[in-house]
N, C-alpha and C. Protein backbone atom coordinates (compact mmCIF):
# COMPACT_ATOMS: atom_id res chain seq x y z
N UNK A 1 25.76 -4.41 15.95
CA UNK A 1 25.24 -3.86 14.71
C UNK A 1 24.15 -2.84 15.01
N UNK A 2 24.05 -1.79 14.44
CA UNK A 2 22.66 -1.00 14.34
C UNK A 2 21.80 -1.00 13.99
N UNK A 3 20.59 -0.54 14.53
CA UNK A 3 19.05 -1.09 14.30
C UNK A 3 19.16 -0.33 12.98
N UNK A 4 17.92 -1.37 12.06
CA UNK A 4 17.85 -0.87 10.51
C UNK A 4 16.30 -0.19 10.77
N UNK A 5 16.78 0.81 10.33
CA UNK A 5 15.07 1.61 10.62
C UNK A 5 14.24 1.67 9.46
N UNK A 6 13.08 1.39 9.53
CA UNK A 6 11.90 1.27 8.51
C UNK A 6 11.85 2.31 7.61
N UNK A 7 11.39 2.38 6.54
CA UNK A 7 11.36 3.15 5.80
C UNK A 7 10.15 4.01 6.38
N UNK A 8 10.06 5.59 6.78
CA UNK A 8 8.53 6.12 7.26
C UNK A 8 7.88 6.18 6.03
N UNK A 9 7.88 6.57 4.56
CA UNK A 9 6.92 6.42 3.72
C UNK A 9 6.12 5.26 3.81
N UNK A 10 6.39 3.66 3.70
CA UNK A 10 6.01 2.90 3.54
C UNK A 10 5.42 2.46 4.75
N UNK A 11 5.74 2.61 6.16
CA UNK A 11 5.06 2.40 7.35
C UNK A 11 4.07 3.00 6.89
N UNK A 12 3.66 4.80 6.32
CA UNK A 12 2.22 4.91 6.37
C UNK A 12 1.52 4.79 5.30
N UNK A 13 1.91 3.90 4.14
CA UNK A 13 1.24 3.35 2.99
C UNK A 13 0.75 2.06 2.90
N UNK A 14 1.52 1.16 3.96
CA UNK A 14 1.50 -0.31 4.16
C UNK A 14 0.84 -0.65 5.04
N UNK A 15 -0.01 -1.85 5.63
CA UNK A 15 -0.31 -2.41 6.67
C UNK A 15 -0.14 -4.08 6.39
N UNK A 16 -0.31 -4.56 7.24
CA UNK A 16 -0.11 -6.27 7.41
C UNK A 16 -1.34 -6.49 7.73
N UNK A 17 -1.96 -7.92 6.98
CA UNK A 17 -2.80 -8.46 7.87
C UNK A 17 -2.70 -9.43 8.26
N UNK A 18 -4.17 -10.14 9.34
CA UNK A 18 -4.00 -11.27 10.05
C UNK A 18 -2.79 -12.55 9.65
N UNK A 19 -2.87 -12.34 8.13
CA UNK A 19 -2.86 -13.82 7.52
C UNK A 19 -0.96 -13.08 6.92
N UNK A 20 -0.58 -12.35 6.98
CA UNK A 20 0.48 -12.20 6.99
C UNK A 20 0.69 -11.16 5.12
N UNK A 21 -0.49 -10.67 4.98
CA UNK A 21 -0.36 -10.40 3.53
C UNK A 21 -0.13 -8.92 3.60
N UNK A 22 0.09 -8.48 2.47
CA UNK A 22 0.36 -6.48 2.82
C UNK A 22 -0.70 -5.86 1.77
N UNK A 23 -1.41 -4.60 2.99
CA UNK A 23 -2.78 -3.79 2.60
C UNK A 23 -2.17 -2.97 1.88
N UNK A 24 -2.87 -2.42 0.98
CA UNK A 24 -2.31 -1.12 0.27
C UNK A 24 -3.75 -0.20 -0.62
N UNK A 25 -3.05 0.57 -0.52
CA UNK A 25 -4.31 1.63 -0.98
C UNK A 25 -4.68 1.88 -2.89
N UNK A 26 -5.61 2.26 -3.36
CA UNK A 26 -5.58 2.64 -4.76
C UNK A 26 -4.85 3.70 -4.95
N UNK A 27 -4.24 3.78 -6.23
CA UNK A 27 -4.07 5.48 -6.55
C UNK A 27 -4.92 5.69 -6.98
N UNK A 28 -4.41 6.98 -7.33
CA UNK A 28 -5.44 8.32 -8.18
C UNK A 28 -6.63 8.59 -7.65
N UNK A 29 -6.78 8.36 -6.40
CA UNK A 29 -8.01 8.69 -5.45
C UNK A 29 -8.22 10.47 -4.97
N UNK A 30 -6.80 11.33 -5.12
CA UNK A 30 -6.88 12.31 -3.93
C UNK A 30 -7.08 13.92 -4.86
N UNK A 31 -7.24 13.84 -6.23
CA UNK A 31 -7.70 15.62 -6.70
C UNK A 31 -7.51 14.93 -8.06
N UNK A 32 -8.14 15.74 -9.00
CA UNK A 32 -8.76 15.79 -10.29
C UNK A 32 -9.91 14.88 -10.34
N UNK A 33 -11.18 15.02 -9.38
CA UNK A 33 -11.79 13.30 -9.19
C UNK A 33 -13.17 13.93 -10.12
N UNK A 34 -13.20 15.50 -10.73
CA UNK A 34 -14.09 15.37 -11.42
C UNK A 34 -14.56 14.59 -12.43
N UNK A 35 -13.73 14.37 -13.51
CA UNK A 35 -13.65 13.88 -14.49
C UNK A 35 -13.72 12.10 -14.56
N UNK A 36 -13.51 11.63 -13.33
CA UNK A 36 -13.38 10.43 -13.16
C UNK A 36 -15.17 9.70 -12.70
N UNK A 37 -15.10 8.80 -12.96
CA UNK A 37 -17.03 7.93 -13.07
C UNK A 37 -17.14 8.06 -11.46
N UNK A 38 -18.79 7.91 -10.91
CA UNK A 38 -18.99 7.19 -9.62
C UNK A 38 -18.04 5.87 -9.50
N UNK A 39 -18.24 4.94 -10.62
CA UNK A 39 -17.70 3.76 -10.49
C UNK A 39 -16.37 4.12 -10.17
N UNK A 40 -15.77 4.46 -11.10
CA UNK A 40 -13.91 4.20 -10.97
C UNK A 40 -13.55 4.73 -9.65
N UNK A 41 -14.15 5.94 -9.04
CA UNK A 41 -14.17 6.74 -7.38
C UNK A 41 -14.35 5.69 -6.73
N UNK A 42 -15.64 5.24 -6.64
CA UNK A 42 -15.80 3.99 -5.48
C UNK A 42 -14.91 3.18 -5.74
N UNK A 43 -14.89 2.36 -6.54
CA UNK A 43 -13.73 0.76 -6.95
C UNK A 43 -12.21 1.55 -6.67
N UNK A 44 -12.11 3.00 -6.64
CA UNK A 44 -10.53 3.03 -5.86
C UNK A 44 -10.46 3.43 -4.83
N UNK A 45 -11.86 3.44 -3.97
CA UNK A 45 -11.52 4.06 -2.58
C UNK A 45 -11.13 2.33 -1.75
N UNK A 46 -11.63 1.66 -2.84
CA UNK A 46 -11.37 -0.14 -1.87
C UNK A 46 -9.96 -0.28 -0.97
N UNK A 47 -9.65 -0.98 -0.01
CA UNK A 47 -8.06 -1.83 -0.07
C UNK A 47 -8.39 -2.75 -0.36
N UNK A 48 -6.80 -3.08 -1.27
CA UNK A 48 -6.59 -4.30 -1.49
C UNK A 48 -4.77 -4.76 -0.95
N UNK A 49 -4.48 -6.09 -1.94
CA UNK A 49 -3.65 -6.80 -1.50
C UNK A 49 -2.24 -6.35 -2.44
N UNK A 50 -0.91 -6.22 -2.07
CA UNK A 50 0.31 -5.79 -2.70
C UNK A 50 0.48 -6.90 -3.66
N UNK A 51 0.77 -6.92 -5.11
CA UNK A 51 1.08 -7.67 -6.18
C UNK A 51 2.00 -8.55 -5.78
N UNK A 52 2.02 -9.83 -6.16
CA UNK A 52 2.98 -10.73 -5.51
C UNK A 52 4.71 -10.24 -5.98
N UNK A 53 4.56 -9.81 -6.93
CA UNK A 53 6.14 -9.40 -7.83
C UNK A 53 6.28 -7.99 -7.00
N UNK A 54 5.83 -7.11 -6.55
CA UNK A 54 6.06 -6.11 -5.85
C UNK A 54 6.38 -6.47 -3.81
N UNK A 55 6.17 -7.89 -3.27
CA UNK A 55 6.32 -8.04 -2.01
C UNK A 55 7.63 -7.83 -1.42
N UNK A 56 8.27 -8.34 -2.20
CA UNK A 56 9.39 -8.84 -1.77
C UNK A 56 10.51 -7.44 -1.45
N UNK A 57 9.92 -6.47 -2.76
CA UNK A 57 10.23 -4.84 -1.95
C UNK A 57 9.93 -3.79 -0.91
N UNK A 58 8.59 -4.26 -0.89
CA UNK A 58 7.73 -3.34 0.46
C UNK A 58 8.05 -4.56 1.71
N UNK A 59 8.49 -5.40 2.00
CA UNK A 59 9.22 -5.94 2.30
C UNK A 59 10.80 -5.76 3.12
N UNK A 60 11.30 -5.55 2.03
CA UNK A 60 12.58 -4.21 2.60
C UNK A 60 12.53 -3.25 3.31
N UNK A 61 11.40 -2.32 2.44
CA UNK A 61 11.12 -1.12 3.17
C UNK A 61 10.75 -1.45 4.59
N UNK A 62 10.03 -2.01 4.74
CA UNK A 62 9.14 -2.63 6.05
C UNK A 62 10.28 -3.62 7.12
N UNK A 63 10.85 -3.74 6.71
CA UNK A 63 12.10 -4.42 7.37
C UNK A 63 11.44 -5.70 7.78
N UNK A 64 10.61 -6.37 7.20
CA UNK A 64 9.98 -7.56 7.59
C UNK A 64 10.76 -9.30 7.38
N UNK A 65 11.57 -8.66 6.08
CA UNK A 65 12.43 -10.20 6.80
C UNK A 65 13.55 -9.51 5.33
């Protein structure tokens, strides 16, 4: 059979961590950031964790199981 190759979008949107969970970035971080608060800028430059109802697709992409 042939190797199933990863999706490249999602290799550089995704990361794994220790504990087996998937990193992901905020949107709406990268132009029109005038209009947007200090607050809402900082609170989306954070990572956080992929929605549990969304895993099971980045997942696929990621060829992880």
């Amino acid at each position: 059979m042939p190797k199933v190759k990863t999706n490249s979008g999602a290799k550089k949107r995704f990361a794994l961590t220790g504990s087996g969970k998937i990193k992901r970035k905020h949107a709406f971080k990268s132009h029109i950031l005038t209009k947007k608060t200090k607050k809402q800028k900082r609170n989306l430059g954070h990572v956080t964790t992929v929605v549990s109802a969304d895993v099971k697709n980045v997942k696929l992409l990621l060829n992880l199981k």
